[in-house]
Protein backbone atom coordinates (compact mmCIF):
# COMPACT_ATOMS: atom_id res chain seq x y z
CA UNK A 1 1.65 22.60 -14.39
CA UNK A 2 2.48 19.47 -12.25
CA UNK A 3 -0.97 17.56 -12.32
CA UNK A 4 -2.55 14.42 -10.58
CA UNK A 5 -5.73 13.28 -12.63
CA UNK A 6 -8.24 10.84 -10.47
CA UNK A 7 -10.23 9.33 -13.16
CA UNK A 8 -12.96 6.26 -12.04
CA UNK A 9 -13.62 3.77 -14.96
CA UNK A 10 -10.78 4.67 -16.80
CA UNK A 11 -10.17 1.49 -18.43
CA UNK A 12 -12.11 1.86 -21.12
CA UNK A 13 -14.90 4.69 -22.79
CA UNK A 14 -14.81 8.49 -22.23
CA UNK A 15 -12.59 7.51 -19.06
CA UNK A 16 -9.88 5.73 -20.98
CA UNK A 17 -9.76 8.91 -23.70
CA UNK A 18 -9.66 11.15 -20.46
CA UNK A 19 -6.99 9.16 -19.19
CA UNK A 20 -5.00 9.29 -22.69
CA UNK A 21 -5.32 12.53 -23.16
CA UNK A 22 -4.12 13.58 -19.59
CA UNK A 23 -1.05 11.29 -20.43
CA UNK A 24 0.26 13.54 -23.62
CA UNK A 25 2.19 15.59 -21.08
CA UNK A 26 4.69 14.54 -19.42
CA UNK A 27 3.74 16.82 -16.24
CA UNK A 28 0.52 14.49 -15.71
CA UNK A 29 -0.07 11.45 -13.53
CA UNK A 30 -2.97 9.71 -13.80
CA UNK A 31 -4.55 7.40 -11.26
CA UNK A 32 -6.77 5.16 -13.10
CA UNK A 33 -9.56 3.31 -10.30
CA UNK A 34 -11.35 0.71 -12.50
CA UNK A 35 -12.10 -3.09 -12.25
CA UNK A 36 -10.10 -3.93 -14.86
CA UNK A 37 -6.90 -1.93 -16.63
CA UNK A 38 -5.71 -1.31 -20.24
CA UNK A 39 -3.17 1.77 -20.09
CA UNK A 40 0.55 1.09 -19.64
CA UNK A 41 2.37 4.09 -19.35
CA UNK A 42 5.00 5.37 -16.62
CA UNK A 43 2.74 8.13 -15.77
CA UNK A 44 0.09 5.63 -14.88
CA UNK A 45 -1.01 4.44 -11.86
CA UNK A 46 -3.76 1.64 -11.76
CA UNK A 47 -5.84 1.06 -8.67
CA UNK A 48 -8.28 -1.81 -8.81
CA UNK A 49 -11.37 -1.21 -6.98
CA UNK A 50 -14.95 -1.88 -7.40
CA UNK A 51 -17.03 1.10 -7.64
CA UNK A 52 -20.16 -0.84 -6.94
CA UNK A 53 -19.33 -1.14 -3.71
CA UNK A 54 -19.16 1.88 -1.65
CA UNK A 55 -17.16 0.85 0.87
CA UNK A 56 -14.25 0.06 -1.35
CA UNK A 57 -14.59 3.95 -2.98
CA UNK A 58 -14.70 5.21 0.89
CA UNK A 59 -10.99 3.12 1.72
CA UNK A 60 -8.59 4.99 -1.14
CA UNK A 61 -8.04 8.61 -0.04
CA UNK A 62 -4.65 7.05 1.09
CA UNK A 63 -3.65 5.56 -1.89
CA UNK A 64 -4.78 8.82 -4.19
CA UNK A 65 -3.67 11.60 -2.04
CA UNK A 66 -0.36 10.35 -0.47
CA UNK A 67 2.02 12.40 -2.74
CA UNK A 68 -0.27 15.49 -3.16
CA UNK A 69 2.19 17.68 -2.08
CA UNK A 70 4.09 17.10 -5.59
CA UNK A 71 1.69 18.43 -7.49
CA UNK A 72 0.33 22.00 -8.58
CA UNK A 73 -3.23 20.43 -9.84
CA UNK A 74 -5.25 17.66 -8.30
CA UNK A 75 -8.36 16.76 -10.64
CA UNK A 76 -10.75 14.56 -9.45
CA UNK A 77 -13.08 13.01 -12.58
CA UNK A 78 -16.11 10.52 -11.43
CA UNK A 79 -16.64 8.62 -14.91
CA UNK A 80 -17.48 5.61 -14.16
CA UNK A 81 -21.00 4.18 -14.35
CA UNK A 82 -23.98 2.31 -15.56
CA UNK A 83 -26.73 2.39 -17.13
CA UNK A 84 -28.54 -0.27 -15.16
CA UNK A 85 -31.42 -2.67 -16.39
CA UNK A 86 -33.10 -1.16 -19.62
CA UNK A 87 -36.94 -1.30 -18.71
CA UNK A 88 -39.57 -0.05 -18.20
CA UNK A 89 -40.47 0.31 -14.37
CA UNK A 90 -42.18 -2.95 -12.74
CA UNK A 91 -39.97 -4.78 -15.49
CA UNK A 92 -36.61 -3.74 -13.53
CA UNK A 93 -34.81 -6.13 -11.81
CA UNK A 94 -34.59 -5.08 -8.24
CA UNK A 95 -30.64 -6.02 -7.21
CA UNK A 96 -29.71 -3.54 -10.38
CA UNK A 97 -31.18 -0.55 -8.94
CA UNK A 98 -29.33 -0.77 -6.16
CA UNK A 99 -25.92 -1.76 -7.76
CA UNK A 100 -26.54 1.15 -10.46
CA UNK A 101 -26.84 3.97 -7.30
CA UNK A 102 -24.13 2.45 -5.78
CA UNK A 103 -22.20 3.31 -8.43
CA UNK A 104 -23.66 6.54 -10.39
CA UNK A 105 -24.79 8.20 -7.06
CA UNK A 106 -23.04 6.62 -4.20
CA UNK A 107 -19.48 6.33 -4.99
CA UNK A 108 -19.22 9.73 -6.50
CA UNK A 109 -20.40 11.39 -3.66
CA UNK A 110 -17.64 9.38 -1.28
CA UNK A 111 -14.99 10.62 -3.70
CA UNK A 112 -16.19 14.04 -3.93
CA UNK A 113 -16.68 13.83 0.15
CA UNK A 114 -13.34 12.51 0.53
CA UNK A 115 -11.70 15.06 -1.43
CA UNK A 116 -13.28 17.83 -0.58
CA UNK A 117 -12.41 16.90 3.27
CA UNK A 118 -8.56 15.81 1.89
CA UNK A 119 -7.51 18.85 0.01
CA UNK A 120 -9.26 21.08 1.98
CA UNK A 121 -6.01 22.96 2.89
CA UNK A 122 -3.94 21.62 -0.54
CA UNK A 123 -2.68 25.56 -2.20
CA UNK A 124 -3.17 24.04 -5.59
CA UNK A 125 -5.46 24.01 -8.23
CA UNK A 126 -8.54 21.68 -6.89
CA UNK A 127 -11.15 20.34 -9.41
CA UNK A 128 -13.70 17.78 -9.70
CA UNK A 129 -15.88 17.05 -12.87
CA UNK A 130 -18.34 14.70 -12.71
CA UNK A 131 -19.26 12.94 -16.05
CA UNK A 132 -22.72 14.23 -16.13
CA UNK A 133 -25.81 13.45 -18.88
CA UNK A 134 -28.73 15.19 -20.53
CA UNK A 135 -30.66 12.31 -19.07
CA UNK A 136 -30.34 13.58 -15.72
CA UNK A 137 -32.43 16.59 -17.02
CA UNK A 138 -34.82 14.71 -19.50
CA UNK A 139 -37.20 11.13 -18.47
CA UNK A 140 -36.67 9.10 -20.88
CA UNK A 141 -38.70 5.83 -20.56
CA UNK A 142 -36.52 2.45 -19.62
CA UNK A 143 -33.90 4.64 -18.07
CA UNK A 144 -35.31 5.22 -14.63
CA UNK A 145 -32.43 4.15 -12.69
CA UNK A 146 -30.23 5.94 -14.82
CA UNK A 147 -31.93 9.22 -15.62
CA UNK A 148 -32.54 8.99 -11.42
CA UNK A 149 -29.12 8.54 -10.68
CA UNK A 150 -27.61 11.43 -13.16
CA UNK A 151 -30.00 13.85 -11.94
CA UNK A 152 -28.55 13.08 -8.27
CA UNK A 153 -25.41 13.76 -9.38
CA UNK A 154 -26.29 16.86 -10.96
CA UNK A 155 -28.07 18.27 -7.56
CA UNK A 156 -24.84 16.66 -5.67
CA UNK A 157 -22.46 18.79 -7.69
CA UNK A 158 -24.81 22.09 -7.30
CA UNK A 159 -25.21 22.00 -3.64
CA UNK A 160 -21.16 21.10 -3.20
CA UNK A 161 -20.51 24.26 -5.93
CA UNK A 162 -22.92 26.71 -3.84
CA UNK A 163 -21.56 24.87 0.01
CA UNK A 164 -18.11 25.88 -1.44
CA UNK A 165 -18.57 29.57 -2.23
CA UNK A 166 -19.99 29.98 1.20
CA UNK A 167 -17.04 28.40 2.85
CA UNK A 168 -14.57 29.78 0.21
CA UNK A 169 -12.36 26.45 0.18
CA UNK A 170 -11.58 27.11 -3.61
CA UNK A 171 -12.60 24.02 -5.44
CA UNK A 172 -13.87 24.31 -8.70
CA UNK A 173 -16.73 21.77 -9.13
CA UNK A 174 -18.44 20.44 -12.26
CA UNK A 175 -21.18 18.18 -13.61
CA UNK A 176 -20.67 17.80 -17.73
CA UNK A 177 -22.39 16.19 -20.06
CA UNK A 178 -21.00 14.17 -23.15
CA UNK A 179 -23.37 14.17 -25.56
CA UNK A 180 -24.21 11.19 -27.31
CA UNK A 181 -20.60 8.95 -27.65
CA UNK A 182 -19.41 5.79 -29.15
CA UNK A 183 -19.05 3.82 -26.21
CA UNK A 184 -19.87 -0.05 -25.19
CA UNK A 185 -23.24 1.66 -23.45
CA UNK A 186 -24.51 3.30 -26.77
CA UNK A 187 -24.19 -0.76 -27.84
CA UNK A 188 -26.44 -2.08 -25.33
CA UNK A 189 -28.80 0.86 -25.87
CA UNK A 190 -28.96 -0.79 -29.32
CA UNK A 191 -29.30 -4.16 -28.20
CA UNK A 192 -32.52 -3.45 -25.95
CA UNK A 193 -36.05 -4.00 -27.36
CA UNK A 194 -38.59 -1.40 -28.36
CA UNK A 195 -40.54 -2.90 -25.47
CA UNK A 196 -38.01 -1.99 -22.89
CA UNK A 197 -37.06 1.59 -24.62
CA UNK A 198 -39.15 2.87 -27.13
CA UNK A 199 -36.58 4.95 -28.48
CA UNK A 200 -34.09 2.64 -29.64
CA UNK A 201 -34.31 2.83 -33.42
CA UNK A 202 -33.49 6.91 -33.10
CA UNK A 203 -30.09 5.58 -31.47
CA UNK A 204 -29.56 2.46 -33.87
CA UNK A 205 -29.50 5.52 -36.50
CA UNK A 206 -27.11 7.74 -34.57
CA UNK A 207 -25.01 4.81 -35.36
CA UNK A 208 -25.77 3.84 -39.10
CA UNK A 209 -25.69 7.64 -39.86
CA UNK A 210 -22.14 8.41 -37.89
CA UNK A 211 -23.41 10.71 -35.48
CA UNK A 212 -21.54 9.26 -32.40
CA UNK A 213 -18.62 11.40 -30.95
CA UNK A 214 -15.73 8.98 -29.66
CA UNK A 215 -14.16 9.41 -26.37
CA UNK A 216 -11.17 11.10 -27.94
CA UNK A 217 -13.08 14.17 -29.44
CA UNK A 218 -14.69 14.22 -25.59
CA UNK A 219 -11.98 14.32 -24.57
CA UNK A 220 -10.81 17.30 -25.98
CA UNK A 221 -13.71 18.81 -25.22
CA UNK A 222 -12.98 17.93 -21.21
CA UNK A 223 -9.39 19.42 -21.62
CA UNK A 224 -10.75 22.53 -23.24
CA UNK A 225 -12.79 23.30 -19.75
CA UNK A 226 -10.13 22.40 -17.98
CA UNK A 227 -7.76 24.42 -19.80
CA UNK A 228 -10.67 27.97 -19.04
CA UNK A 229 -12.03 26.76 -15.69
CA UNK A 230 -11.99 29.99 -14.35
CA UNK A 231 -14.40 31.19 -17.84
CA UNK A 232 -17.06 28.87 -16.10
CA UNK A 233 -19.30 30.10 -13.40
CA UNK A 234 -22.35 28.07 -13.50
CA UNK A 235 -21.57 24.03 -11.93
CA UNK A 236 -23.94 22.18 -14.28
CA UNK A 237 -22.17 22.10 -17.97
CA UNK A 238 -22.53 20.23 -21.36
CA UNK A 239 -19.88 19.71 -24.11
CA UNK A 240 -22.35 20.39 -27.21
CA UNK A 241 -22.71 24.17 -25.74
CA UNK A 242 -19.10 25.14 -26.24
């Protein structure tokens, strides 16, 4: 199947293994939107934006969509984020809690808008998953910001599932969780202070006892769904439960 993947933050983490795993066949393209960009492959397309700023996530429908007509399967996946200022509220620095909706809550929800209003009419197969997280389900203490922002994106993704199956447009829409992965966020978890999250020897031990997935067994995981979307009728999803 002729396939565009859309994958935010995919220059590195669970977006980069996304990205590398769409490019094993040779019927994928992959737009990669990041700040920065490590893949070099034909199939890749690299689009530098800022995600942090709305307004540049609002200006590239015509970059992503421009060509959809070649394609069979258009997959949008909103990866990229943040996990914001580690602390415990009144500690927080007030310009990250902004800048860590901006880009968990805000830009997803442009993308999603965007392609939801884009493809609207597109015959393919039309999919967004948004890279979800048990925090958005569970407070866990110097993540406000973050567990805030993931359970936004959770609701987001329900309401746009259940506004879809009233107006029978046909896109399949996801929120998944990881689980715990081997990513440059797991290392600042580690780096924070029991002060700021009292949790942080349980994930210094995740570590030390190899219980970190990496973003290429996510990956797979990811692919898997894709590969059974139709098996999947609920919108809110986690990779540990397969």
């Amino acid at each position: 199947m002729k396939s565009l993947f859309i994958i935010t933050g995919a220059s590195k983490g669970i977006g980069r293994g996304l990205a590398e795993k769409a490019l094993e066949d040779k019927d994928h393209n992959v737009i990669g939107i990041s700040r920065t960009h490590s893949i070099q492959n034909d199939q890749y397309t690299a689009l530098t934006a800022d995600l942090s700023n709305p307004s540049e996530a609002a200006s590239l429908s015509e970059k992503l969509y421009s060509n959809k007509s070649n394609y069979d399967r258009i997959v949008l996946i909103n990866n990229a984020g943040t996990l914001g200022d580690v602390n415990h509220m009144g500690n927080i620095d007030n310009s990250s809690i902004s800048q860590l909706m901006d880009l968990n809550v805000s830009s997803p929800m442009i993308l999603m808008n965007e392609f939801m209003k884009t493809l609207r009419d597109f015959s393919g197969e039309k999919i967004i998953i948004n890279i979800s997280s048990g925090a958005g389900k569970k407070a866990v203490d110097g993540w406000s910001g973050y567990c805030a922002s993931k359970a936004a994106l959770d609701m987001a993704t329900r309401v746009a599932f259940d506004e879809n199956k009233i107006e029978e447009n046909h896109f399949k829409i996801f929120a998944v969780a990881p689980g715990v992965v081997d990513t440059q966020m797991q290392t600042q978890i580690r780096n924070t202070t029991k002060d700021s999250f009292s949790s942080v020897d349980r994930f210094i031990s995740l570590k030390e006892d190899e219980q970190l997935s990496n973003e290429h067994e996510v990956a797979e995981k990811y692919f898997y769904i894709l590969s059974h979307i139709d098996d999947f009728d609920e919108p809110l999803l986690d990779v540990r439960n397969l």
